[in-house]
Protein backbone atom coordinates (compact mmCIF):
# COMPACT_ATOMS: atom_id res chain seq x y z
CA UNK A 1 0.00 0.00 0.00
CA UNK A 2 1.34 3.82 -1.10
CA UNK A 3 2.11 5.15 2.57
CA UNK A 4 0.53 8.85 1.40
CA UNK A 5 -2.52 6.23 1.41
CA UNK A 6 -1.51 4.68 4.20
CA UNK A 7 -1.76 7.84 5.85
CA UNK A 8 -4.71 9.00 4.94
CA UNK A 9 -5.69 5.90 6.16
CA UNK A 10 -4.21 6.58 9.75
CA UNK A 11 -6.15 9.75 9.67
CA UNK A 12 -9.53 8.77 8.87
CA UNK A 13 -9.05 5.76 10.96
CA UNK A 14 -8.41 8.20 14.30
CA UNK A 15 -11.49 10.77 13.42
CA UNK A 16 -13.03 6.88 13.32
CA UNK A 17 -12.05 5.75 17.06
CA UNK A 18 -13.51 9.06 18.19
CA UNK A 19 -16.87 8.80 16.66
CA UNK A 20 -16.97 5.00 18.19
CA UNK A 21 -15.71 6.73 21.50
CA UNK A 22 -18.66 8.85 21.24
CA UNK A 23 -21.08 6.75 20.41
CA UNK A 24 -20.05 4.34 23.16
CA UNK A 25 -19.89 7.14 25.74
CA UNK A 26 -23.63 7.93 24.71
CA UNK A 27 -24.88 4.46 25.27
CA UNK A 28 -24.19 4.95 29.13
CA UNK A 29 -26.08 5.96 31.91
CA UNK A 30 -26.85 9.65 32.26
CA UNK A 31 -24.38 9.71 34.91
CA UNK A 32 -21.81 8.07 32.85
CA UNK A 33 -22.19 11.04 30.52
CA UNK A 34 -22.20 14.17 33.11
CA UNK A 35 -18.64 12.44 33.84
CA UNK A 36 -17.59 12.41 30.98
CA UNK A 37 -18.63 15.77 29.82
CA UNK A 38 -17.25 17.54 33.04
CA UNK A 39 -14.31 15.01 31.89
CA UNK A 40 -14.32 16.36 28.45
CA UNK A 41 -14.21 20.63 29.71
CA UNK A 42 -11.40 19.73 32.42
CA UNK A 43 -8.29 21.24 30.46
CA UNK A 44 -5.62 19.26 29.72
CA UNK A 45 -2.79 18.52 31.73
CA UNK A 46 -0.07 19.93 29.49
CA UNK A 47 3.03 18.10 31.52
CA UNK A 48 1.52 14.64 30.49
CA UNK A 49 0.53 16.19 26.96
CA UNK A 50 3.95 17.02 26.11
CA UNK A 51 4.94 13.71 27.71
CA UNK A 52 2.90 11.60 25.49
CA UNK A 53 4.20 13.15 22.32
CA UNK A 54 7.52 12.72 23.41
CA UNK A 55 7.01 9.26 23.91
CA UNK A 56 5.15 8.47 20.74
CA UNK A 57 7.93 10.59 18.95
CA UNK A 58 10.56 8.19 20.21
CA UNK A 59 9.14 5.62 19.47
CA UNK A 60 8.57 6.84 15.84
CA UNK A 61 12.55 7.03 16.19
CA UNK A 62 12.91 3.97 17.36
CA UNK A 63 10.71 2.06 14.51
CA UNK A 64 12.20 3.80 11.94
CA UNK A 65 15.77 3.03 13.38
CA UNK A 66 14.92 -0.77 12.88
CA UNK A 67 13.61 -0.52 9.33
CA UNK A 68 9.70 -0.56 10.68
CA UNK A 69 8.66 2.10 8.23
CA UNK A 70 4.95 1.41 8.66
CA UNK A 71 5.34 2.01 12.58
CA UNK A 72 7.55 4.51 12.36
CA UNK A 73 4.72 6.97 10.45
CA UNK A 74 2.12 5.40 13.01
CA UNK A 75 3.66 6.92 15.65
CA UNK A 76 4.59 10.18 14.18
CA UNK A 77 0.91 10.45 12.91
CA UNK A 78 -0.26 9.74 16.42
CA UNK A 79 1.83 12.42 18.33
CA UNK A 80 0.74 14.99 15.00
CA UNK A 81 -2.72 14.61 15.94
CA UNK A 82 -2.49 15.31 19.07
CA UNK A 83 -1.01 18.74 18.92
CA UNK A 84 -1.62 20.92 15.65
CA UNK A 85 0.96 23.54 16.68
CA UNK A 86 3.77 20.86 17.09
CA UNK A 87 6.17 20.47 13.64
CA UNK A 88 8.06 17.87 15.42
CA UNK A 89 6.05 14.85 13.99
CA UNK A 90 6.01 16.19 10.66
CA UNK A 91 9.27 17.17 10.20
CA UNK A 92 10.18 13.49 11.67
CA UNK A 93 7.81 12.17 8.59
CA UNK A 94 9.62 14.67 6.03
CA UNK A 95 12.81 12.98 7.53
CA UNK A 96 11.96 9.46 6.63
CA UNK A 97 10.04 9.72 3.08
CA UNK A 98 13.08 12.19 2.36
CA UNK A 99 15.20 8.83 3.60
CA UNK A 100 12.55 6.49 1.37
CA UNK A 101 12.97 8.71 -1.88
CA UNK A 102 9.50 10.20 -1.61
CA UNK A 103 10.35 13.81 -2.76
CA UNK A 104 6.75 15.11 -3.38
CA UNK A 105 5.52 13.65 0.44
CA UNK A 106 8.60 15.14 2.18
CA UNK A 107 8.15 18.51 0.42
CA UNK A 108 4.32 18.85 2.09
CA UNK A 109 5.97 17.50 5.32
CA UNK A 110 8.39 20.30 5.62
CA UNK A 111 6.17 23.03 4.51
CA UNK A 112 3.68 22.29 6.98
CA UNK A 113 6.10 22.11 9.57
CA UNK A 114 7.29 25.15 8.22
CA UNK A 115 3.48 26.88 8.27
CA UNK A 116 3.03 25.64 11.98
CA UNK A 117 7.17 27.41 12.66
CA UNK A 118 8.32 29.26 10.41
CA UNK A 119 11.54 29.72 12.61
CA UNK A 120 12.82 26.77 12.42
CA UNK A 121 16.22 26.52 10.26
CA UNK A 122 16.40 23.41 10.10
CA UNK A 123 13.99 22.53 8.04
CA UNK A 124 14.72 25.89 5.56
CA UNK A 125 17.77 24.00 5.48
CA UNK A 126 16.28 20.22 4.94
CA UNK A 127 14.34 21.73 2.38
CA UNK A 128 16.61 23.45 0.61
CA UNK A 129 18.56 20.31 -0.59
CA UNK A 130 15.30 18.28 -1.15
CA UNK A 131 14.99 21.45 -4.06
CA UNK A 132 18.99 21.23 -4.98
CA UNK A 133 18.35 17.51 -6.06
CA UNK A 134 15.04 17.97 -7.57
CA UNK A 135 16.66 20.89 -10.18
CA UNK A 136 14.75 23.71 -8.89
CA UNK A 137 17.67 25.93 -8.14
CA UNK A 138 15.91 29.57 -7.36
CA UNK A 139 13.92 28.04 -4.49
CA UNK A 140 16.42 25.82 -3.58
CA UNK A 141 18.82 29.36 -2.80
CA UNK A 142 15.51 31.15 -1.22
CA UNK A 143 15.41 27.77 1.55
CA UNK A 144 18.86 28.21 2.07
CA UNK A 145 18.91 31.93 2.50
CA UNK A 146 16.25 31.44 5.06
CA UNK A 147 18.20 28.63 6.92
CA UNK A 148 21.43 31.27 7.19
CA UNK A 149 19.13 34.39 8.22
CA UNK A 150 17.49 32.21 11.07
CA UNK A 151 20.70 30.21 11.89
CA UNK A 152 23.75 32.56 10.65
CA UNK A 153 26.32 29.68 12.31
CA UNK A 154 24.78 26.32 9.83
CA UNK A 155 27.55 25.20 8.07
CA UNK A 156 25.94 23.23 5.57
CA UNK A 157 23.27 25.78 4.76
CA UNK A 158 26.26 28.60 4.33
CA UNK A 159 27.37 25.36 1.92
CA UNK A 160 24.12 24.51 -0.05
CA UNK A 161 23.56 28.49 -0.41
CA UNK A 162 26.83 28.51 -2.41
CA UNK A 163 26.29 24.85 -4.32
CA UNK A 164 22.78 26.66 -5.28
CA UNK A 165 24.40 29.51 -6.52
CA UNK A 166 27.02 27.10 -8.82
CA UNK A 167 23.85 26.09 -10.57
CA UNK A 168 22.71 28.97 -11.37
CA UNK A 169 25.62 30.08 -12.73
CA UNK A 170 26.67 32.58 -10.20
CA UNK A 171 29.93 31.68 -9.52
CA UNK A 172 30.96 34.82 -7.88
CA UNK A 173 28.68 34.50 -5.37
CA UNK A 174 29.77 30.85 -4.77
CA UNK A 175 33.14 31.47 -4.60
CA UNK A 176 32.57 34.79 -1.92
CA UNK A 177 30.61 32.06 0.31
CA UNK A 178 33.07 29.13 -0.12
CA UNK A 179 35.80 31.79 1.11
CA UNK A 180 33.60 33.32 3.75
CA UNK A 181 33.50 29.54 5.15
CA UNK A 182 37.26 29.12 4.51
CA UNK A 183 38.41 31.80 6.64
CA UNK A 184 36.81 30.01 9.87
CA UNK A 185 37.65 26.99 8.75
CA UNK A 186 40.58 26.98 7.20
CA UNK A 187 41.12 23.25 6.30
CA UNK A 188 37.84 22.07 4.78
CA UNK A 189 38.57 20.11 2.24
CA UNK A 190 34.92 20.21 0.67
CA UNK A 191 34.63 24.01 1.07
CA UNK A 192 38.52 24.21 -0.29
CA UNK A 193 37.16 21.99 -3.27
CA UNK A 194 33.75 23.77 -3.81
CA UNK A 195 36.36 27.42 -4.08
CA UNK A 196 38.61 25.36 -6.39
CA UNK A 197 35.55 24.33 -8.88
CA UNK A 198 34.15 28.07 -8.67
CA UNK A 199 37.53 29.29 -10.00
CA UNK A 200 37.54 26.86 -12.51
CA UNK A 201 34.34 27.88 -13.73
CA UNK A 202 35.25 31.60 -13.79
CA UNK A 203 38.27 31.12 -15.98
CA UNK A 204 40.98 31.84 -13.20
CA UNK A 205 42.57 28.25 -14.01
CA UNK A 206 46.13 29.20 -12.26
CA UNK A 207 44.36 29.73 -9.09
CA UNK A 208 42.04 26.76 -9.29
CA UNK A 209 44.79 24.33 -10.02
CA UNK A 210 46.79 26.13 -7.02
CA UNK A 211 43.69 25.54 -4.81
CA UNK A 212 43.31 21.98 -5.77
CA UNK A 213 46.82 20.51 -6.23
CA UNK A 214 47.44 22.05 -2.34
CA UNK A 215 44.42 19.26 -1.35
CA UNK A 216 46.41 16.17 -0.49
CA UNK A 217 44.67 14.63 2.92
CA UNK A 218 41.47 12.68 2.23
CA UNK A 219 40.00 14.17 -1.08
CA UNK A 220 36.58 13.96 -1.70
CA UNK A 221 35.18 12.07 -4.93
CA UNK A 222 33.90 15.74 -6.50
CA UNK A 223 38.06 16.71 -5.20
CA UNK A 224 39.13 14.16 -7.95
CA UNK A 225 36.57 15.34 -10.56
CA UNK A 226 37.43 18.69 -10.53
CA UNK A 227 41.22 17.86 -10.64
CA UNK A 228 40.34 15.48 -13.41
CA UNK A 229 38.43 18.64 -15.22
CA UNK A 230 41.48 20.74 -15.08
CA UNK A 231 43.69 18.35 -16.52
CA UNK A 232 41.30 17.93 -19.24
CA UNK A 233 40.98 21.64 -20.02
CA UNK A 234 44.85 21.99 -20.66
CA UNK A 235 44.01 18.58 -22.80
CA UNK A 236 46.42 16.23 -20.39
CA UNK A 237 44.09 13.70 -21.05
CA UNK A 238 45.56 11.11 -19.50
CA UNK A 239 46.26 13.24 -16.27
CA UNK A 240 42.82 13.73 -16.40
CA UNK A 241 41.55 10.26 -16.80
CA UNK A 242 43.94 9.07 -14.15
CA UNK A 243 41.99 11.39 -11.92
CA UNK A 244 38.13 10.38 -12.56
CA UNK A 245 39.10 6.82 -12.04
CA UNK A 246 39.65 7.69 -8.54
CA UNK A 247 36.04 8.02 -8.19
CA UNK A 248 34.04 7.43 -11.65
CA UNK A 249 33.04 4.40 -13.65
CA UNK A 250 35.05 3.43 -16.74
CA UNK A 251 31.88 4.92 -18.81
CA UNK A 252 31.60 8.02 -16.89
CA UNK A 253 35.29 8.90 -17.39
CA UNK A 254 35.61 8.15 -21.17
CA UNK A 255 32.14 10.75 -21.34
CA UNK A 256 33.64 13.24 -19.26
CA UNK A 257 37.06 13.31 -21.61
CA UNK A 258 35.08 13.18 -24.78
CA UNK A 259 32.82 16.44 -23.64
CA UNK A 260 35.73 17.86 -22.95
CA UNK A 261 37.71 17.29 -26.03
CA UNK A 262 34.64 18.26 -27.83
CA UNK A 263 34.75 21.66 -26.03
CA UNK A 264 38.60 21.76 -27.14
CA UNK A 265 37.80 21.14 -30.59
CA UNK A 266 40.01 17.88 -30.15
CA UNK A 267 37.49 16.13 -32.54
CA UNK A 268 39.52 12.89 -33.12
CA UNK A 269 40.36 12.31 -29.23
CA UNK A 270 36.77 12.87 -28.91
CA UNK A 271 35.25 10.17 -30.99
CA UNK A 272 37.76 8.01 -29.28
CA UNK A 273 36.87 8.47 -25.75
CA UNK A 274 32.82 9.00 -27.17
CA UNK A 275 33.35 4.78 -28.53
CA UNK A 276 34.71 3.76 -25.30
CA UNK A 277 32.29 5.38 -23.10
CA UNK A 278 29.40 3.73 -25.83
CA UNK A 279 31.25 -0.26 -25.95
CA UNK A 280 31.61 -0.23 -22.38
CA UNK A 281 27.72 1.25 -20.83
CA UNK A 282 24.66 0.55 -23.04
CA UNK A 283 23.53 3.36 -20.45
CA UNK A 284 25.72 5.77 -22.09
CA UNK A 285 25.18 4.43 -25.89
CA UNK A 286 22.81 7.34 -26.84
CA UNK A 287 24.63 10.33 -25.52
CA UNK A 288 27.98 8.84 -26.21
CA UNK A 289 26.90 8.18 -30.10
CA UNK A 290 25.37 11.79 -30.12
CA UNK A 291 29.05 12.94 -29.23
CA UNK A 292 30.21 11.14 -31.92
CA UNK A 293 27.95 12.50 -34.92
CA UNK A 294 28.84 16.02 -33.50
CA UNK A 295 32.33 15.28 -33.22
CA UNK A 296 32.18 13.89 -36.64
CA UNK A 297 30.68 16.39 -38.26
CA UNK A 298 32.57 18.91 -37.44
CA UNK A 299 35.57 17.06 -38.28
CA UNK A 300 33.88 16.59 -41.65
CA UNK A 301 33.31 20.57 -41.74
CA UNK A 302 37.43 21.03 -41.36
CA UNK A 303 38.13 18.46 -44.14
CA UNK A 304 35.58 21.03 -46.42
CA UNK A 305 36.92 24.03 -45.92
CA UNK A 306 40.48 22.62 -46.71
């Protein structure tokens, strides 16, 4: 069963148990039912409130922990319905379908939460990378921005506010929050990588291969890829491939040369790297072959005008 059904499910099924509560309670003696109803008007002892949902919100944790999805969302749907000012439960449920791959059901998670506290960074943050993976770039930087303004010390918001800006092609900005993080921490090798790859795409090669070549503790796969790149753009190709072996597939590599030598107008190295990335991936036949017919035809076009 879908769990969005599966909670809808949950839901009707608790509006259910009160109705039979009801019911039952109505079947009772009269003073059955002046109990109850002086019951019903007594307020609620908020200490055991908050106690319950903490305890149903653990257990959520718990479940979840040991791979019982369905239990997990049980008990986060529980402790939602019994406070609608609480984002605890949802953002717990954003958590998990984020965790399951269920973009579209963690998205209304987090933006409820996020109607019920708007003030909470965290989930401006959690958000904002759900929007980096999905493509959508402008509101991806808008969840970000949020996350900084309401936490200005979140690392990884600071971070996704500059990867947001790489995508939208506003590498300035990147590279001004990549150093911003750099000068308080000085030897991150992601943010030293991220600076290195917003040089790069800038132009200022000299500096980007200064920033990357001084990375020598514990790269990170995108480290190797944008050493690789470099290499590539001076057309040391086997520098380069050397380099994306460290963390690509065979495929990947050989695609990643031939784009580039396409982009160098190195039209015979790039038909070459274009066949190996096509006989070694049927999953990169089609856009390997369409490298080929444009590196082809263009080296077709030089032969012409000869």
């Amino acid at each position: 069963m879908a769990l969005k059904r599966w909670l809808l499910i949950i839901m009707v099924a608790s509006a259910g148990c009160t109705t039979t509560s009801t019911t039952s309670t109505t079947s009772s003696t009269s003073t059955t039912q002046a109990d109850s109803v002086r019951e019903a008007v007594q307020p609620i002892d908020s200490a055991h409130h908050a106690e319950r949902i903490s305890l149903l919100l653990a257990q959520g944790d718990i479940a979840a922990r040991d791979g019982k999805i369905d239990q997990a969302f049980y008990h986060y749907m529980s402790a939602e319905q019994l406070d609608k000012t609480d984002d605890r439960a949802l953002v717990r449920a954003g958590n998990l379908h984020r965790t399951l791959g269920n973009r579209e059901v963690a998205e209304k998670a987090w933006r409820l939460a996020l109607a019920r506290k708007p003030n909470n960074g965290a989930v401006h943050e959690s958000l904002g990378f759900l929007l980096l993976d999905a493509g959508r770039y402008a509101e991806a930087l808008t969840s970000f921005e949020s996350a900084v303004q309401l936490s200005p010390d979140s690392r990884r918001a600071s971070i996704g506010m500059g990867l947001a800006s790489e995508k939208r092609n506003d590498f300035l900005r990147a590279l001004t929050i990549y150093e911003d993080g750099l000068s308080r921490e000085p030897g991150s090798v992601e943010l030293r990588t991220y600076r290195a790859r917003a040089l790069m795409n800038l132009g200022r090669f000299i500096e980007a291969k200064a920033a990357i070549s001084g990375i020598v503790d514990e790269p990170m796969p995108v480290t190797w890829i944008v050493r690789g790149d470099l290499f590539a753009i001076d057309g040391e190709y086997a520098g380069a491939l050397g380099s994306y072996l460290e963390t690509l597939s065979e495929p990947w590599a050989y695609q990643r040369l031939g784009e580039h030598a396409l982009r160098r107008k190195d039209y015979e190295i790039a038909m070459r790297y274009f066949a190996q990335a096509a006989e070694h991936s049927p999953n990169f036949f089609e856009d390997a072959n369409r490298g080929l017919a444009v590196a082809r035809e263009h080296l077709r076009a030089q032969d012409q005008s000869r």
